[in-house]
PDB file of N, CA and C in Angstrom:
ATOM      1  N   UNK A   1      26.012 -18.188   4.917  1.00  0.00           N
ATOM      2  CA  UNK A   1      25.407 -19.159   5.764  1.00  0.00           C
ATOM      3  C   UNK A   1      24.697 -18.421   6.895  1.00  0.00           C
ATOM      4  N   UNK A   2      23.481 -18.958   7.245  1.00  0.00           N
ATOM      5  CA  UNK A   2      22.745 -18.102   8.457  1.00  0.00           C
ATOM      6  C   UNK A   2      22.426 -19.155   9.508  1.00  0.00           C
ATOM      7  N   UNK A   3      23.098 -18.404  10.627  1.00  0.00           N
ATOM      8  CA  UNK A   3      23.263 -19.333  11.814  1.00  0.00           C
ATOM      9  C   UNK A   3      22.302 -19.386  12.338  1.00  0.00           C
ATOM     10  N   UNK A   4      21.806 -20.698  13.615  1.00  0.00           N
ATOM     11  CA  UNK A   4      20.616 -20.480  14.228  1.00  0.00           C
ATOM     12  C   UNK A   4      21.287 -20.868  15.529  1.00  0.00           C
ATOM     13  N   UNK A   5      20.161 -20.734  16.806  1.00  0.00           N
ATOM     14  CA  UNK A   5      20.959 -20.812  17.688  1.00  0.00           C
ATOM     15  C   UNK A   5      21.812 -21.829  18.370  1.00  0.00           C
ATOM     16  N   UNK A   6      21.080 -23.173  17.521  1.00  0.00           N
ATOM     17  CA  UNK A   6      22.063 -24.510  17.596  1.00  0.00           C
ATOM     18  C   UNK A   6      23.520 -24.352  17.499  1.00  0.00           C
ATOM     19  N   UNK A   7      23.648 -23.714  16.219  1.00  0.00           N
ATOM     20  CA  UNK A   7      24.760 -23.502  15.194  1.00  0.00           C
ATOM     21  C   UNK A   7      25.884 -22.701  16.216  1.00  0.00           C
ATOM     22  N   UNK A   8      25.291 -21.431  16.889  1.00  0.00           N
ATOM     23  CA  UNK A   8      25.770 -20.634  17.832  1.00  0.00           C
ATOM     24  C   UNK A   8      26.404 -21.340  18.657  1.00  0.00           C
ATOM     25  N   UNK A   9      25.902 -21.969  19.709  1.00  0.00           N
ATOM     26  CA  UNK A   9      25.872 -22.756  20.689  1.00  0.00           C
ATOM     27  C   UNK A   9      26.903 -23.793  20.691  1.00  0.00           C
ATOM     28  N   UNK A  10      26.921 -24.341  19.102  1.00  0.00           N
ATOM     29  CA  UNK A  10      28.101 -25.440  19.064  1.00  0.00           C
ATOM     30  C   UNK A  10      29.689 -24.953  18.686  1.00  0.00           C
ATOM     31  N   UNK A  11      29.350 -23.757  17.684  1.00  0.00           N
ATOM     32  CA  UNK A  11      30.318 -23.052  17.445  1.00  0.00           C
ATOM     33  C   UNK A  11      31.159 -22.003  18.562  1.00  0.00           C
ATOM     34  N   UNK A  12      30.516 -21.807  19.740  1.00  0.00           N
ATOM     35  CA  UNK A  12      30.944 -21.526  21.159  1.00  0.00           C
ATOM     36  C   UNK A  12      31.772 -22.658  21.327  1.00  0.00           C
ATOM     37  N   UNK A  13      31.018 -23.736  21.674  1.00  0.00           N
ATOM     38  CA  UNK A  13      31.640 -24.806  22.365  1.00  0.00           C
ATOM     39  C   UNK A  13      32.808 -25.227  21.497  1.00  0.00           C
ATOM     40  N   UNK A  14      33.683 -24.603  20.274  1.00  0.00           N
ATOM     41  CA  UNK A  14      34.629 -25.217  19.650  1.00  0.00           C
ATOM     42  C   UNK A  14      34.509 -26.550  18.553  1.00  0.00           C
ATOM     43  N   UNK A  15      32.921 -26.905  18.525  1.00  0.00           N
ATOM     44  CA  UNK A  15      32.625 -27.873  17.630  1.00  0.00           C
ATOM     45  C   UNK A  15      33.729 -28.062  16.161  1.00  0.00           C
ATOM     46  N   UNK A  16      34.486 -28.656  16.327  1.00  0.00           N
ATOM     47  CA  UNK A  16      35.546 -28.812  15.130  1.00  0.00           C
ATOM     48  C   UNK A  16      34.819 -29.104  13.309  1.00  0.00           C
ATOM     49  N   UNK A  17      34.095 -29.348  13.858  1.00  0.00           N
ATOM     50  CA  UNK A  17      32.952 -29.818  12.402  1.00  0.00           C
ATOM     51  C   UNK A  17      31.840 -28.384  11.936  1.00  0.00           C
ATOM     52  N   UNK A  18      31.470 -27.634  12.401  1.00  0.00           N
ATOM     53  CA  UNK A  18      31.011 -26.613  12.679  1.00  0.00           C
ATOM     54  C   UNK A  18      31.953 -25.681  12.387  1.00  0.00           C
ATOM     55  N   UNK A  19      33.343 -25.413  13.084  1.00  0.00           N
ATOM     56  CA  UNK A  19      34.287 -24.295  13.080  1.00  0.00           C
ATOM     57  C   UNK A  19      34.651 -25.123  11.335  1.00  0.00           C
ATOM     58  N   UNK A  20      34.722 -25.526  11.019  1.00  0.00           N
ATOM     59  CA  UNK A  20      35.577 -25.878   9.857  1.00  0.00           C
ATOM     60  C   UNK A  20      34.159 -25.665   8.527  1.00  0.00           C
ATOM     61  N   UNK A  21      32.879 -25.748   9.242  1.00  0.00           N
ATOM     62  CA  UNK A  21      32.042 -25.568   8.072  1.00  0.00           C
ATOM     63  C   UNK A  21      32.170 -23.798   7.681  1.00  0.00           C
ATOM     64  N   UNK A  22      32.011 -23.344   8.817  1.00  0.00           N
ATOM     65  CA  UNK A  22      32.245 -21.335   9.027  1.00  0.00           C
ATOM     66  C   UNK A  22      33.458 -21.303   8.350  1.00  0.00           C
ATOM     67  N   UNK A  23      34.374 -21.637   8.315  1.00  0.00           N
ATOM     68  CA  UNK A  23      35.250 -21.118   7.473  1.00  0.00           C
ATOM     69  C   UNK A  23      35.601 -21.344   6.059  1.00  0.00           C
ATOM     70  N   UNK A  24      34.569 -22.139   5.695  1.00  0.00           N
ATOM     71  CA  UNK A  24      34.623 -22.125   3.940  1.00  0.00           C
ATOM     72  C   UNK A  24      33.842 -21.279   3.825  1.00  0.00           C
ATOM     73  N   UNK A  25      32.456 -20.864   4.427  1.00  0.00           N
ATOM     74  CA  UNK A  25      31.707 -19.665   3.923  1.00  0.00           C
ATOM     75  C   UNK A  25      32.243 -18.510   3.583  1.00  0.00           C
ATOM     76  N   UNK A  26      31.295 -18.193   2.966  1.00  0.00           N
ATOM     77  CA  UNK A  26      31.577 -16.618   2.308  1.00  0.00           C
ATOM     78  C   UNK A  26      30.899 -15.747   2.994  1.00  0.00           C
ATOM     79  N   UNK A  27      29.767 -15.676   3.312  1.00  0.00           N
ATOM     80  CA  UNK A  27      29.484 -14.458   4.670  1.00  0.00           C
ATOM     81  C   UNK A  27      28.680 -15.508   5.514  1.00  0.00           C
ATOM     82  N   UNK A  28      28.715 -15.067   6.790  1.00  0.00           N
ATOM     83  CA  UNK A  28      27.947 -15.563   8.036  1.00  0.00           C
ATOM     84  C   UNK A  28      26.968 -14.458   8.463  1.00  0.00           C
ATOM     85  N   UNK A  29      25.964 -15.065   8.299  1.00  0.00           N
ATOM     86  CA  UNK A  29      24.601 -14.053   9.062  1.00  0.00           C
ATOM     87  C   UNK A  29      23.853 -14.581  10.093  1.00  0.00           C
ATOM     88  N   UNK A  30      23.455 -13.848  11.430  1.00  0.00           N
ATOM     89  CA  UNK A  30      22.802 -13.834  12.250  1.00  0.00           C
ATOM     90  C   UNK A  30      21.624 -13.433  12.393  1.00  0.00           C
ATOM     91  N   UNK A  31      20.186 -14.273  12.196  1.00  0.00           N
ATOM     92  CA  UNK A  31      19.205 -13.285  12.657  1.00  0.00           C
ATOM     93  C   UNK A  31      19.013 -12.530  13.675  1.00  0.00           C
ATOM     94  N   UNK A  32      18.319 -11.331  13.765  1.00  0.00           N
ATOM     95  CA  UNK A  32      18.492 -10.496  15.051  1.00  0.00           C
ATOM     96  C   UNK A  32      17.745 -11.357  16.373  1.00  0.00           C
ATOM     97  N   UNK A  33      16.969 -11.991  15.546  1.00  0.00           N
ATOM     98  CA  UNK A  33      15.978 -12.687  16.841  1.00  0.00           C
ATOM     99  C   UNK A  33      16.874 -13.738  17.511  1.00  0.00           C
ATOM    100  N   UNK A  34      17.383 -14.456  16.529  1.00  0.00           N
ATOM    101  CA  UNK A  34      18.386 -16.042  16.685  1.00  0.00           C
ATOM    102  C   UNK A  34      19.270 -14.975  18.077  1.00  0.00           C
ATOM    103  N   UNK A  35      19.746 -13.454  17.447  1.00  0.00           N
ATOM    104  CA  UNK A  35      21.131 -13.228  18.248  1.00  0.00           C
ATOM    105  C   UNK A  35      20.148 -12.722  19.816  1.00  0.00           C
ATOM    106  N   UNK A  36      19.177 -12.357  19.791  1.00  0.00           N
ATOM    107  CA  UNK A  36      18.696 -12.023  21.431  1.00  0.00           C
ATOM    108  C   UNK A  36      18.625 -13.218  22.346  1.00  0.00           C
ATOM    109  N   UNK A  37      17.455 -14.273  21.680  1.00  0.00           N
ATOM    110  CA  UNK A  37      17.473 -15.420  22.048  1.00  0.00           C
ATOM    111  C   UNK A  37      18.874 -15.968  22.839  1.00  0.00           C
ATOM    112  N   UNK A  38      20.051 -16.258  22.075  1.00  0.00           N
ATOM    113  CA  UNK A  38      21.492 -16.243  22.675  1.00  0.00           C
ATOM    114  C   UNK A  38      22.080 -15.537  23.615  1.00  0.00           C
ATOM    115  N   UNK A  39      21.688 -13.789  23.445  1.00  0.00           N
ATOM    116  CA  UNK A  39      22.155 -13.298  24.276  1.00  0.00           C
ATOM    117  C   UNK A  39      21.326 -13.714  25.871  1.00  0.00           C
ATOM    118  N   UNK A  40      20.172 -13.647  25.688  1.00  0.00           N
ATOM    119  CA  UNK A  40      19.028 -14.146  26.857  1.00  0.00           C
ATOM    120  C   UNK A  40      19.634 -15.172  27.220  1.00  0.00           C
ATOM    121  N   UNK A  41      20.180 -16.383  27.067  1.00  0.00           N
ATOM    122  CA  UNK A  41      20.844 -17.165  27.337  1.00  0.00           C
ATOM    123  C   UNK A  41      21.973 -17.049  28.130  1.00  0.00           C
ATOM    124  N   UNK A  42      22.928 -16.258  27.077  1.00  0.00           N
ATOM    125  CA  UNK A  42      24.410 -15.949  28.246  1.00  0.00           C
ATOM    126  C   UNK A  42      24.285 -15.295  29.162  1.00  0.00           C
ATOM    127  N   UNK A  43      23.038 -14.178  29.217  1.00  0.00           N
ATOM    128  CA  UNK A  43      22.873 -13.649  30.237  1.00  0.00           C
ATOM    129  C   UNK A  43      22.750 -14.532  31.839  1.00  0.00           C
ATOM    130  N   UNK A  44      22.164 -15.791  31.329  1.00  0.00           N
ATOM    131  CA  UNK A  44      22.114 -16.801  32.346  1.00  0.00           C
ATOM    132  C   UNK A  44      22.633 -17.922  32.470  1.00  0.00           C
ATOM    133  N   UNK A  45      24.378 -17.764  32.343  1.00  0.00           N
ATOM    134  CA  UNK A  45      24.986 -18.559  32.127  1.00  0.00           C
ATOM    135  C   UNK A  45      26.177 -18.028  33.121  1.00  0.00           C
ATOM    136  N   UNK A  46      27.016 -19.100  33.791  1.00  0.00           N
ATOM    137  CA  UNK A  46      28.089 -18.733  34.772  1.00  0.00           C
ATOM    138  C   UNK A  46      29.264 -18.494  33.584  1.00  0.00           C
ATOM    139  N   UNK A  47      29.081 -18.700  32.460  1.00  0.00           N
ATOM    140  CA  UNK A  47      30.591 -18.414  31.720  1.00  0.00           C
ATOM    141  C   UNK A  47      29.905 -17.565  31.183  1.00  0.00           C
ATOM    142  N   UNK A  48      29.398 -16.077  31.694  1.00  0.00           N
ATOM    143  CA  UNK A  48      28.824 -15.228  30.691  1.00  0.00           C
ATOM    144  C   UNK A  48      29.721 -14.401  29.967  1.00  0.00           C
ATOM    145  N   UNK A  49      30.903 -13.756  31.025  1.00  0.00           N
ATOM    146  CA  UNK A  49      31.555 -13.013  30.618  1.00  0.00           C
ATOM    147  C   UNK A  49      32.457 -13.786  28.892  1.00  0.00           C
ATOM    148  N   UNK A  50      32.926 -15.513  29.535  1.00  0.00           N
ATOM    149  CA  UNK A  50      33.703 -15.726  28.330  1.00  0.00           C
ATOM    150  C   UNK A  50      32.916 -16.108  26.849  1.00  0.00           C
ATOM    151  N   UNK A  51      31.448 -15.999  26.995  1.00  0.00           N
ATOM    152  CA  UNK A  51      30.503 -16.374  26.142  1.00  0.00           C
ATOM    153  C   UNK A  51      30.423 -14.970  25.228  1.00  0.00           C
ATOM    154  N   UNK A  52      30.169 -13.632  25.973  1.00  0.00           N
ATOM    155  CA  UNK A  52      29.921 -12.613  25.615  1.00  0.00           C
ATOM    156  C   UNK A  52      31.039 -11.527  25.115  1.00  0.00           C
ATOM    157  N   UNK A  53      32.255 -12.474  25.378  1.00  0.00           N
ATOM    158  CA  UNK A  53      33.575 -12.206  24.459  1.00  0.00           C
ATOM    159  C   UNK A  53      33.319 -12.496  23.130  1.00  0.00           C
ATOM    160  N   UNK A  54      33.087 -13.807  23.305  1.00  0.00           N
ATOM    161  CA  UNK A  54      33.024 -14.721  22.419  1.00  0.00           C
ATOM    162  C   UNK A  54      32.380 -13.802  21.107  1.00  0.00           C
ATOM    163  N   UNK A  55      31.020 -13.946  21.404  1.00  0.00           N
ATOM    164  CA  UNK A  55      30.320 -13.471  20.732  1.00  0.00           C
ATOM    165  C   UNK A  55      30.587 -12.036  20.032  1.00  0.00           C
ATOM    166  N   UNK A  56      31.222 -11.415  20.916  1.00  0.00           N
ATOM    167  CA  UNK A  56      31.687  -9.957  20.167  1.00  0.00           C
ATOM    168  C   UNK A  56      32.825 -10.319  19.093  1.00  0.00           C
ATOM    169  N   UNK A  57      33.611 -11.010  19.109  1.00  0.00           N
ATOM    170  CA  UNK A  57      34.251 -11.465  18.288  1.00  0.00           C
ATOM    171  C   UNK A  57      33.704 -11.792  16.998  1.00  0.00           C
ATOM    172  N   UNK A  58      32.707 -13.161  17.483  1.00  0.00           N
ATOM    173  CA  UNK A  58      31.925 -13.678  16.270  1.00  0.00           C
ATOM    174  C   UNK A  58      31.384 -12.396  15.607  1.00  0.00           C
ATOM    175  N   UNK A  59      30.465 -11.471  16.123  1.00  0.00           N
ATOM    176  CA  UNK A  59      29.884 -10.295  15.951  1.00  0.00           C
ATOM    177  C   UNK A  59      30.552  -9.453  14.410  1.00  0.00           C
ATOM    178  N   UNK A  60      31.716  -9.368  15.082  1.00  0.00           N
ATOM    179  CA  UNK A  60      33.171  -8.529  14.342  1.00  0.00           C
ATOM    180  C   UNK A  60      32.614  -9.383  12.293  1.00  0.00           C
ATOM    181  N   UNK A  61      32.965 -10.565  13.071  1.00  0.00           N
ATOM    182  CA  UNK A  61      32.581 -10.944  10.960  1.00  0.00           C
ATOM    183  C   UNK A  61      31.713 -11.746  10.713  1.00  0.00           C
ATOM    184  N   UNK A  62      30.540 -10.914  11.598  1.00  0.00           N
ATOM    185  CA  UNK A  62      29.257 -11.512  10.685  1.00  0.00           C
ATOM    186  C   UNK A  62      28.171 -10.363  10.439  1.00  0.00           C
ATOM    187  N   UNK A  63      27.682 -10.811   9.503  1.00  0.00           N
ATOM    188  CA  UNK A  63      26.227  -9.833   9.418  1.00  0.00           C
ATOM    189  C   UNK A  63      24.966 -10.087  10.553  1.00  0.00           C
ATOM    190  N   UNK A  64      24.589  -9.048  10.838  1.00  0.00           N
ATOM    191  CA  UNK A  64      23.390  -9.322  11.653  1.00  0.00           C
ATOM    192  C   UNK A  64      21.948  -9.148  10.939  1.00  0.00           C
ATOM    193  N   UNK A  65      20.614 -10.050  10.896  1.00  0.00           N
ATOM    194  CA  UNK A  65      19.815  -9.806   9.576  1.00  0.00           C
ATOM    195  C   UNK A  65      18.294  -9.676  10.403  1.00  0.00           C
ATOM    196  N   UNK A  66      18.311  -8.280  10.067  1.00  0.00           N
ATOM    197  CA  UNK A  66      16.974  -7.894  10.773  1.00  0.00           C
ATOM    198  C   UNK A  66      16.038  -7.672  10.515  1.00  0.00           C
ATOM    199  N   UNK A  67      14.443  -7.799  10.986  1.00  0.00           N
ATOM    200  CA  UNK A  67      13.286  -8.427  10.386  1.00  0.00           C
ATOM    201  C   UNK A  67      12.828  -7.544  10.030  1.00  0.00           C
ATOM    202  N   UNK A  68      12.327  -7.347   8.965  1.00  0.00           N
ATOM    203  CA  UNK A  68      11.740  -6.563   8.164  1.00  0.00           C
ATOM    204  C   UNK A  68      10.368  -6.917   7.927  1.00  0.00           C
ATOM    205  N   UNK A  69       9.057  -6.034   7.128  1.00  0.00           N
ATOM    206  CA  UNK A  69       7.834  -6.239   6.806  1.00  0.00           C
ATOM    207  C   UNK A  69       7.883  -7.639   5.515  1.00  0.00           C
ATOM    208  N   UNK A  70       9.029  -7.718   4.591  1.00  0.00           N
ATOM    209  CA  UNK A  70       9.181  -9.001   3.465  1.00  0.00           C
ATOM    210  C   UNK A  70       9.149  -9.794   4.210  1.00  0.00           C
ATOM    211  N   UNK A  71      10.290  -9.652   5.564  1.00  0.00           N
ATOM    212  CA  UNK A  71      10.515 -11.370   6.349  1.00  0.00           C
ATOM    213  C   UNK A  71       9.076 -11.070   7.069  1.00  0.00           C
ATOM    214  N   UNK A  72       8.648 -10.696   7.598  1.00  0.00           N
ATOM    215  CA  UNK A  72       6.920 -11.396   7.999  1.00  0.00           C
ATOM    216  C   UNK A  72       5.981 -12.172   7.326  1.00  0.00           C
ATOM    217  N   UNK A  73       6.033 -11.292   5.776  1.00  0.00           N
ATOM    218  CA  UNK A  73       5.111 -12.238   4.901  1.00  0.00           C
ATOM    219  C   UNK A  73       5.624 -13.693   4.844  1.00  0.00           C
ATOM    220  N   UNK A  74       7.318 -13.585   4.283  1.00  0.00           N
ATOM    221  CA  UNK A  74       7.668 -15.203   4.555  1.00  0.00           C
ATOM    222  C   UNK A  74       7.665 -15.804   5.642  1.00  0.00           C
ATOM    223  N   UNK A  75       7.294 -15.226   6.385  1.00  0.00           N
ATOM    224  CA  UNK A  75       7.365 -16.134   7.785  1.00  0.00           C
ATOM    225  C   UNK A  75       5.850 -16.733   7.796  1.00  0.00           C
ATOM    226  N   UNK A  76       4.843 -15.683   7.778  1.00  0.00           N
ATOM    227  CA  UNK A  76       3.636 -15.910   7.171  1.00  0.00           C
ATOM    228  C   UNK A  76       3.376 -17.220   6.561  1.00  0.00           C
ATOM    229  N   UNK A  77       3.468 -16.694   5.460  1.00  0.00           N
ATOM    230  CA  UNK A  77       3.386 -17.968   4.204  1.00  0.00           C
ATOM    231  C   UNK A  77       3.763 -19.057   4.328  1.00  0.00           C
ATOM    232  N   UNK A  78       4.846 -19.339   5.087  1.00  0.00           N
ATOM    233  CA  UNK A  78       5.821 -20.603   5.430  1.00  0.00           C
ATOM    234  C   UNK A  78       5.418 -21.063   6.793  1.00  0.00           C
ATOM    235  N   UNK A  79       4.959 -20.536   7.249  1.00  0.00           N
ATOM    236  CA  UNK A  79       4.021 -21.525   8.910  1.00  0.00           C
ATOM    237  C   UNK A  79       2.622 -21.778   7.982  1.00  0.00           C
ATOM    238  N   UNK A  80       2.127 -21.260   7.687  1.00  0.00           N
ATOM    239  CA  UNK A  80       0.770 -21.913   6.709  1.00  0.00           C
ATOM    240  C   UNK A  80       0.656 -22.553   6.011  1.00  0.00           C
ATOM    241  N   UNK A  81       2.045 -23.028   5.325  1.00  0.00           N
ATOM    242  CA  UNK A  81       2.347 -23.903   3.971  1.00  0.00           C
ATOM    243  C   UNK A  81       2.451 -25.504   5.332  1.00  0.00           C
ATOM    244  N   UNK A  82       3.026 -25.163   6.595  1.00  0.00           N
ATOM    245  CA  UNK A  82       3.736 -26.036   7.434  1.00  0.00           C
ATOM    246  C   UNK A  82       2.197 -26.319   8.125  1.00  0.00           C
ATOM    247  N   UNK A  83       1.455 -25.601   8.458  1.00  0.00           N
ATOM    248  CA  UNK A  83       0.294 -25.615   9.057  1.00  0.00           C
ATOM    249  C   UNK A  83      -0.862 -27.020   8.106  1.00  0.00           C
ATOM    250  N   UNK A  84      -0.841 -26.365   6.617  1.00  0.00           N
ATOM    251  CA  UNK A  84      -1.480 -26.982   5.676  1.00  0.00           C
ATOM    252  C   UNK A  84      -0.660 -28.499   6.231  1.00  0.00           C
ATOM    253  N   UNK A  85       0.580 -28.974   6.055  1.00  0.00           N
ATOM    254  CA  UNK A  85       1.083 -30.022   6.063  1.00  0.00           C
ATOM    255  C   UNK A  85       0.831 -30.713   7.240  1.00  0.00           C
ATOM    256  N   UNK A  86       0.064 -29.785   8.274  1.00  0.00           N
ATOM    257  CA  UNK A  86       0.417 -30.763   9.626  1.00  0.00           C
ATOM    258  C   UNK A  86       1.276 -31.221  10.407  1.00  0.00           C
ATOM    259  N   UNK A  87       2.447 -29.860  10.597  1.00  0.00           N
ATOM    260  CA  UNK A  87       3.501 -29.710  11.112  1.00  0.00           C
ATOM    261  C   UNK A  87       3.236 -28.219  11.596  1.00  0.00           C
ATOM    262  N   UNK A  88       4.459 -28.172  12.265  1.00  0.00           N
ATOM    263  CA  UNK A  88       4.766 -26.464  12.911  1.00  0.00           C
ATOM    264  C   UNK A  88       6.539 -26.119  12.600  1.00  0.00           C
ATOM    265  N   UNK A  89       6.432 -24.818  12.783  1.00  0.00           N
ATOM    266  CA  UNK A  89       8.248 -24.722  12.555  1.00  0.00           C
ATOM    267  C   UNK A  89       8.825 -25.048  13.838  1.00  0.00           C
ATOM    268  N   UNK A  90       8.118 -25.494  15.099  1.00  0.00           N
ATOM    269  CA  UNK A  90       8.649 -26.284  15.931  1.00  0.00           C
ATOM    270  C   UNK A  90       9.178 -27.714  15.901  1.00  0.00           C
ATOM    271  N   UNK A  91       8.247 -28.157  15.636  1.00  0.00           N
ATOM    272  CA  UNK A  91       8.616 -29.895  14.993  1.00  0.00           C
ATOM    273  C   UNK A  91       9.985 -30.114  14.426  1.00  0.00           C
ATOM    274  N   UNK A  92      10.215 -31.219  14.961  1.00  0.00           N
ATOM    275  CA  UNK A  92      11.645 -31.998  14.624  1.00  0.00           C
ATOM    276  C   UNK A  92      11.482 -32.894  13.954  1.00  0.00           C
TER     277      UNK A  92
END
């Protein structure tokens, strides 16, 4: 399963629905970008220290998945496919 920073964020907060989805998985991955983004965050957060526990923990059993020249093309290809549609990978 590959977390995003929603996923992060709720799984901090103890989300019982969330903590119970992570533990049927079989590996948990972090993109490297998803994990700066977060860290940029706790950095500006008054519970940084217990956030940035946190996270080293989470850290411990997950993969971290870092961008490579393949993930550009798909990133590529997949905002243009979203572009063609008249959407963005922002849109909700």
């Amino acid at each position: 399963m590959i977390l995003d920073g929603n996923a992060l964020s709720t799984t901090a907060d103890n989300d019982p629905g969330v903590g119970a989805f992570l533990a049927r998985a079989d590996v948990v991955a972090i993109p490297v970008i998803v994990l700066g983004e977060y860290r940029y965050g706790i950095a500006q957060s008054r519970r940084r220290d217990n956030y940035e526990q946190w996270l080293q923990g989470l850290l411990n059993d997950c993969m971290v998945l870092d961008v490579n020249e393949p993930t550009t093309r798909f990133y590529a290809e997949i905002n243009l496919e979203l572009k063609r549609a008249g959407q963005t990978h922002s849109d909700k």
